[in-house]
C-alpha atoms as a PDB file:
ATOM      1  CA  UNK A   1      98.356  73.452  41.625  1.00  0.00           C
ATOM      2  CA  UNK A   2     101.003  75.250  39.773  1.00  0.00           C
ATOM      3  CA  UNK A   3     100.771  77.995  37.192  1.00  0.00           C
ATOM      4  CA  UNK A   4     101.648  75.557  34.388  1.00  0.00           C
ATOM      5  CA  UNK A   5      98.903  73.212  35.626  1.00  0.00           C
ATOM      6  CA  UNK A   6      95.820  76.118  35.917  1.00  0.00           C
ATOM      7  CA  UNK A   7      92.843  75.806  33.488  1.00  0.00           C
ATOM      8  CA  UNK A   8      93.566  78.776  30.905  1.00  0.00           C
ATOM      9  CA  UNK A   9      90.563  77.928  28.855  1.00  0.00           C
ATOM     10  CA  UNK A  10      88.652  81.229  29.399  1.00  0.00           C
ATOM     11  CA  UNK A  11      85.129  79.719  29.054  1.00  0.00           C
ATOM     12  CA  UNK A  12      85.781  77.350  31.994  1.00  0.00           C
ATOM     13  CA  UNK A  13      83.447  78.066  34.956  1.00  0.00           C
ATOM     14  CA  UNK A  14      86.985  77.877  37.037  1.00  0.00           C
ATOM     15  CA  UNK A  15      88.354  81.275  35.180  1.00  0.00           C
ATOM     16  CA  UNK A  16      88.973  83.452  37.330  1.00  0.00           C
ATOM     17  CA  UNK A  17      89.434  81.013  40.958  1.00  0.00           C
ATOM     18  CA  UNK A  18      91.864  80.961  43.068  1.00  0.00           C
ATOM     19  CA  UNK A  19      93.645  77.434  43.370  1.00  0.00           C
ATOM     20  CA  UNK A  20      93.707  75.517  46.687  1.00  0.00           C
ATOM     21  CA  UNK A  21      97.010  76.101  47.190  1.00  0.00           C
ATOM     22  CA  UNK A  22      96.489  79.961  46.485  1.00  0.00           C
ATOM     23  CA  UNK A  23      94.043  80.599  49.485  1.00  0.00           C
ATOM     24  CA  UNK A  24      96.151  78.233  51.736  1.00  0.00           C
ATOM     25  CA  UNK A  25      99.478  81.329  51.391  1.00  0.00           C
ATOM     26  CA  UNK A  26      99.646  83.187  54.898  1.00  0.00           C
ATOM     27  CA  UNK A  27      99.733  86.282  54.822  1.00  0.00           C
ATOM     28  CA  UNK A  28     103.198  87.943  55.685  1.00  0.00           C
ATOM     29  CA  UNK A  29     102.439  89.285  59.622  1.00  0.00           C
ATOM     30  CA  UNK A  30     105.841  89.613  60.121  1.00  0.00           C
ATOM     31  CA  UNK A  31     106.069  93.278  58.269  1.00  0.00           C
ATOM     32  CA  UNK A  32     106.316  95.885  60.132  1.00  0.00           C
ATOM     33  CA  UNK A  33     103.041  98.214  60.231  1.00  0.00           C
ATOM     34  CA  UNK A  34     102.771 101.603  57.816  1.00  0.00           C
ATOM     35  CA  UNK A  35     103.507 104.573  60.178  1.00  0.00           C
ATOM     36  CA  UNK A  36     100.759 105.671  62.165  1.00  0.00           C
ATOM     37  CA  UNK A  37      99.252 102.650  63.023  1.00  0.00           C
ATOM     38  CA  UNK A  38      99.686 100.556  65.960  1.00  0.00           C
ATOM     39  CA  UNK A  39      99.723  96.847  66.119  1.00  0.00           C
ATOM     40  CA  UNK A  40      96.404  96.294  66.786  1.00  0.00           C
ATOM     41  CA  UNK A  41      94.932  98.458  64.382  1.00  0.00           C
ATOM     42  CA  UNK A  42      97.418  96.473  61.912  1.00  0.00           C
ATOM     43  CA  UNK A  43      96.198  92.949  62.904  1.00  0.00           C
ATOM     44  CA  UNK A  44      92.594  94.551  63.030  1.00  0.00           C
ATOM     45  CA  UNK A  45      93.189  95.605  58.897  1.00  0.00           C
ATOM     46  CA  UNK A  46      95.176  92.273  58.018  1.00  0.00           C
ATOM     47  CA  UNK A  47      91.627  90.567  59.555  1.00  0.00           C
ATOM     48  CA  UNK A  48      89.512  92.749  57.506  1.00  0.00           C
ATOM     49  CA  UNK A  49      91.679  91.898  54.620  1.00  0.00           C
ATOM     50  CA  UNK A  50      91.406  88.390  54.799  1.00  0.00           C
ATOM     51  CA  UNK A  51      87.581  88.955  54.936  1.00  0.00           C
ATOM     52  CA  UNK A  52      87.716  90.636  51.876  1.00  0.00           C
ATOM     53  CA  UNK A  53      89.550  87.846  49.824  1.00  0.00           C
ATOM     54  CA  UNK A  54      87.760  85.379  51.229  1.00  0.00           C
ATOM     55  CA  UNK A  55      84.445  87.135  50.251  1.00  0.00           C
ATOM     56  CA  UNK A  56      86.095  87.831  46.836  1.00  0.00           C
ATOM     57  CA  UNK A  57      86.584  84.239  46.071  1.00  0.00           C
ATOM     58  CA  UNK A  58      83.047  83.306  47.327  1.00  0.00           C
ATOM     59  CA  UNK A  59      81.566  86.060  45.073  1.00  0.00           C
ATOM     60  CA  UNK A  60      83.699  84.447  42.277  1.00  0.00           C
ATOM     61  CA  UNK A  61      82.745  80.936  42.751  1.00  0.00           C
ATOM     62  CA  UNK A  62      78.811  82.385  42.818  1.00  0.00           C
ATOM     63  CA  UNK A  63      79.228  84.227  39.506  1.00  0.00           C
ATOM     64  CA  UNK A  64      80.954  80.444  38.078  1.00  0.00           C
ATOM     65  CA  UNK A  65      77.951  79.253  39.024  1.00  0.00           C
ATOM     66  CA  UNK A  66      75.933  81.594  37.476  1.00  0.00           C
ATOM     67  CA  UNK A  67      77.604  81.907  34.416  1.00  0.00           C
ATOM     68  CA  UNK A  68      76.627  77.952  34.226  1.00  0.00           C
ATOM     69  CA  UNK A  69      73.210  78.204  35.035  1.00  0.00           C
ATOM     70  CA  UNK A  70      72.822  81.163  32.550  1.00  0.00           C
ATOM     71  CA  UNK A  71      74.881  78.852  29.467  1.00  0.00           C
ATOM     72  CA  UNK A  72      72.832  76.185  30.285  1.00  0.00           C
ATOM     73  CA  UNK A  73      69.196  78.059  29.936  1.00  0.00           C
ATOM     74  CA  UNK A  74      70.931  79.682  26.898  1.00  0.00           C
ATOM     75  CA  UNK A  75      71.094  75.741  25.688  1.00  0.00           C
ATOM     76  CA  UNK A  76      67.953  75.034  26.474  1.00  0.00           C
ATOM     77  CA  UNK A  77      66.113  77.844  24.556  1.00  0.00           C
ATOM     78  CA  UNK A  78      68.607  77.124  21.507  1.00  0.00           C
ATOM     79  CA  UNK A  79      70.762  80.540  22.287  1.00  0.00           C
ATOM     80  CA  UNK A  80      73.854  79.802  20.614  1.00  0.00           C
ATOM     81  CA  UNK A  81      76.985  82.166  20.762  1.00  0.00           C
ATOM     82  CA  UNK A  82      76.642  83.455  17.863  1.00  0.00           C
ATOM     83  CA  UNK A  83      73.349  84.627  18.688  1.00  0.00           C
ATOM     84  CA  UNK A  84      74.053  86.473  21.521  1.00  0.00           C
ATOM     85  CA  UNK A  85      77.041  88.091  19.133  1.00  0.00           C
ATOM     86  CA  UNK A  86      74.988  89.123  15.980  1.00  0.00           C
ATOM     87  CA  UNK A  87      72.365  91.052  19.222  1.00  0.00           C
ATOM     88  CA  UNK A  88      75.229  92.623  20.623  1.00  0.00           C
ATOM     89  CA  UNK A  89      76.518  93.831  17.131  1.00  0.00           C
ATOM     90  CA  UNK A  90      72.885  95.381  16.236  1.00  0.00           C
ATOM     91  CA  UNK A  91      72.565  96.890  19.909  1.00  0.00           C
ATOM     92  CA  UNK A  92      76.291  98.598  19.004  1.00  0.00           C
ATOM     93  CA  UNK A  93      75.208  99.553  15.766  1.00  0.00           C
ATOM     94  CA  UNK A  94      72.298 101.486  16.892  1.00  0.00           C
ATOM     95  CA  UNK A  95      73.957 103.126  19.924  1.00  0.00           C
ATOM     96  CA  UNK A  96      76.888 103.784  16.744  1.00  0.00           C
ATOM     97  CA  UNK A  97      74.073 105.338  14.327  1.00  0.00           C
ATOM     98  CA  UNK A  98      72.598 107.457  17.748  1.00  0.00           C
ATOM     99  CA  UNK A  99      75.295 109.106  18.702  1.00  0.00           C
ATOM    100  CA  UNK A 100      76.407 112.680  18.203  1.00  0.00           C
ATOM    101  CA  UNK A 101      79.777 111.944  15.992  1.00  0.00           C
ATOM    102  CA  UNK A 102      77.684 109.530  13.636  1.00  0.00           C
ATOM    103  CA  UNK A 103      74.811 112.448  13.059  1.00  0.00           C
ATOM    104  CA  UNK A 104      77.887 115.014  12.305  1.00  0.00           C
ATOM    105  CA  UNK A 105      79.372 112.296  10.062  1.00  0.00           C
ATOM    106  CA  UNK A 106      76.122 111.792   7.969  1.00  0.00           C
ATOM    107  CA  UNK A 107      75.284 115.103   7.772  1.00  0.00           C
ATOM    108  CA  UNK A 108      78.789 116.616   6.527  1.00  0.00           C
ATOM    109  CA  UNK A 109      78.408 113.931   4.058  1.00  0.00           C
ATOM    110  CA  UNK A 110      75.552 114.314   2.847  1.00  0.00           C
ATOM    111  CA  UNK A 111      75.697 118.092   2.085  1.00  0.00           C
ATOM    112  CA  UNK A 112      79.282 116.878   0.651  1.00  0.00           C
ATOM    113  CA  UNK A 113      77.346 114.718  -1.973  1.00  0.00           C
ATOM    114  CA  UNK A 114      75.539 117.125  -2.750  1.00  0.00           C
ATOM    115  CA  UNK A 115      77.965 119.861  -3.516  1.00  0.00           C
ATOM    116  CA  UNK A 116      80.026 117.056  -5.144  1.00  0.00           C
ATOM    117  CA  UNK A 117      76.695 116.504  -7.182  1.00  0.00           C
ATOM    118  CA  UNK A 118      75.816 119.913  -7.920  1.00  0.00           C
ATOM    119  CA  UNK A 119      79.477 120.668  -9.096  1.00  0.00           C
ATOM    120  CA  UNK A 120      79.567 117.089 -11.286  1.00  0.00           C
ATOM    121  CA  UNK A 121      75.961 118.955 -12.968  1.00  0.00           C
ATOM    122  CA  UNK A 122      77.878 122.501 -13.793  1.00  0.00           C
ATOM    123  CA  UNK A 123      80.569 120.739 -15.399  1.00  0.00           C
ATOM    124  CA  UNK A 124      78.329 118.452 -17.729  1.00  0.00           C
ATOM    125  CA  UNK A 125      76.610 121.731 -18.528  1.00  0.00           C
ATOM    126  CA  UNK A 126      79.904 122.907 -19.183  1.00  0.00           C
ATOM    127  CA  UNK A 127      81.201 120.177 -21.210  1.00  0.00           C
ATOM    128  CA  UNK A 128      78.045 120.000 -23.058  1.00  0.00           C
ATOM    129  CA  UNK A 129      78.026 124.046 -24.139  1.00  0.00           C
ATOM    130  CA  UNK A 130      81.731 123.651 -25.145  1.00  0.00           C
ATOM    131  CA  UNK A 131      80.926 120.435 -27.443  1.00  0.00           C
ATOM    132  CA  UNK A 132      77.861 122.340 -28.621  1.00  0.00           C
ATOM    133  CA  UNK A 133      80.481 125.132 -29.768  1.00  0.00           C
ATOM    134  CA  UNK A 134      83.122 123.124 -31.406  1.00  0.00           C
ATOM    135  CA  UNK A 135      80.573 121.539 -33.486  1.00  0.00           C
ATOM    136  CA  UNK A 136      79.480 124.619 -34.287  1.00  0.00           C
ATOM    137  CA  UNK A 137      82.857 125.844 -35.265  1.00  0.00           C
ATOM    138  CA  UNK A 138      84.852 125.990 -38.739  1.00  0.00           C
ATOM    139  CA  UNK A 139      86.943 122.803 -37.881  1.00  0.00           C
ATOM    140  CA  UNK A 140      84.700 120.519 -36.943  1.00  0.00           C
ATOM    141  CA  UNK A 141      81.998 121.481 -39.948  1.00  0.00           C
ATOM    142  CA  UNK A 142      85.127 120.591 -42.641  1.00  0.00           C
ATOM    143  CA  UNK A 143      85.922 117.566 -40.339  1.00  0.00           C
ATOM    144  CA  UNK A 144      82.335 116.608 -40.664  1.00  0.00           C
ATOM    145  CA  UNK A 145      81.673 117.038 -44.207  1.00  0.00           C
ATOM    146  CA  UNK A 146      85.024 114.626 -44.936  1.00  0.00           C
ATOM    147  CA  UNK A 147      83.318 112.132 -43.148  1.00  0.00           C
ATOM    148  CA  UNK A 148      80.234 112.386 -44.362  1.00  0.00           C
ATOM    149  CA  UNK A 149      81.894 112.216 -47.539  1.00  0.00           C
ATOM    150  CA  UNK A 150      83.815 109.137 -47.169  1.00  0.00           C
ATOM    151  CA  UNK A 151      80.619 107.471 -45.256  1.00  0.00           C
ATOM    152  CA  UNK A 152      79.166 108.408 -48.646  1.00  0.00           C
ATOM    153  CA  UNK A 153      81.720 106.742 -50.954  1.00  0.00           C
ATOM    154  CA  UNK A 154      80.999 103.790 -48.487  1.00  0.00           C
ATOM    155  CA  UNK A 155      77.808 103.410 -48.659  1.00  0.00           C
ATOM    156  CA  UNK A 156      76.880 104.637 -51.883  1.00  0.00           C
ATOM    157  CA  UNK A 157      78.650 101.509 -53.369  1.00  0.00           C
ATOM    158  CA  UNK A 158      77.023  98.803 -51.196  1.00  0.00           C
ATOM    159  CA  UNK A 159      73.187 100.705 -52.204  1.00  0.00           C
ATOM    160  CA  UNK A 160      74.450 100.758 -55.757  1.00  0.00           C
ATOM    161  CA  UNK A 161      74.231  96.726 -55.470  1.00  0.00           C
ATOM    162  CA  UNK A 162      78.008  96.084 -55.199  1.00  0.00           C
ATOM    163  CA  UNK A 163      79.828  94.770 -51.614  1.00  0.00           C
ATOM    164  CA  UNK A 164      82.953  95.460 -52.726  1.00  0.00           C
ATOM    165  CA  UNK A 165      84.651  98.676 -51.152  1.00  0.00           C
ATOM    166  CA  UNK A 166      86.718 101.177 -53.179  1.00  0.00           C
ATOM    167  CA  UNK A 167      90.191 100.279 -53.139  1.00  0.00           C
ATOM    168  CA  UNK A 168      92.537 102.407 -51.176  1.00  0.00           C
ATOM    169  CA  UNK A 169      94.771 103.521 -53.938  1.00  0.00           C
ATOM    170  CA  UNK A 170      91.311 105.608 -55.459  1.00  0.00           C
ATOM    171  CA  UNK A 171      90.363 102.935 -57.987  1.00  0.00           C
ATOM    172  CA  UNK A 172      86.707 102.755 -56.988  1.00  0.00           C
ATOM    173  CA  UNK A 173      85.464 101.315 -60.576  1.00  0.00           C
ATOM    174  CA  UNK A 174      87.584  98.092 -60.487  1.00  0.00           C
ATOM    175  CA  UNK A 175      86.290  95.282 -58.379  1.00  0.00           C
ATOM    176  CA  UNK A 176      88.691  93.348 -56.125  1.00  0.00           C
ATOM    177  CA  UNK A 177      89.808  90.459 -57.243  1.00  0.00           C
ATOM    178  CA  UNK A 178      87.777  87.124 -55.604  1.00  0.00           C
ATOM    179  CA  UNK A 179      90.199  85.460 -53.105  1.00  0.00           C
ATOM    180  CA  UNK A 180      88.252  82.385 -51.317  1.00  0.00           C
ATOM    181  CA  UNK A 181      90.223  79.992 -52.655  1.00  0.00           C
ATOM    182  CA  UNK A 182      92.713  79.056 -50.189  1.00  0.00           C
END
């Protein structure tokens, strides 16, 4: 089988093998041994080597098979994927919130929500002793009674029975003229 030929799709129960015509390559014997060893002990690790593949590829083909048998009891007790995904995301989640860096995280933010608190409360006590102050002051007492004067002028002319406002050029006693016809 050639490379452009192999099964890529990663949930195959063939990820992972060796093709046919990957376990038939020989292995090179015609390199010369690392220094130190003789021939023998060369043919006797090129043996052991081949063991080692060849048990590789069994262990391989076993965990395939596994993998099957495991999807297919997953299928049969209505495990879907997304199961499995939304456990492993809690599990990581919890081993998240119990570790050491999480703890330090929390707790340098929570005493930082509290000073931001604390410091948010000292200004609005702040801001509320300065307001109490400027009302208290000259300014805003002349500010206030021209408002309360004009609120007056307002209001003292819709109580008196009439909706019409004072004009703006000061002529308070003349009505406005009626304008709803169009």
């Amino acid at each position: 089988m050639d490379s452009a030929g192999q099964d890529i799709n990663l949930n195959s129960p063939n990820k992972g093998l060796l093709s046919d015509s990957m376990t038939d390559v020989p292995v090179d014997t015609a390199q010369t041994p690392v220094e130190g060893l003789t021939e023998a002990e060369a043919e006797e690790l090129r043996a052991e080597l081949a063991k080692v593949e060849e048990e590789i590829v069994t262990l391989r083909q076993v965990l395939a098979a596994k993998e099957r048998h495991c999807g297919e009891l997953r299928r049969k007790l209505g495990l879907s994927a997304l199961e499995g995904l939304r456990q492993n995301l809690s599990r990581s989640w919890q081993d998240v919130q119990g570790s050491s860096a999480y703890k330090k995280t929390q707790e340098t933010l929570s005493q930082a929500g509290q000073k931001t608190s604390a410091a948010l409360s000292t200004m609005g006590s702040a801001i509320s002793r300065k307001l109490g102050d400027m009302r208290n002051s000259a300014t805003f007492k002349s500010f206030e009674d021209r408002v309360g004067t004009i609120k007056s002028k307002v209001v003292g002319g819709r109580e008196n029975g009439g909706d019409n406002l004072p004009s703006p050029a000061g002529s308070g006693d003349k009505p406005l003229p009626d304008r709803t016809s169009f």
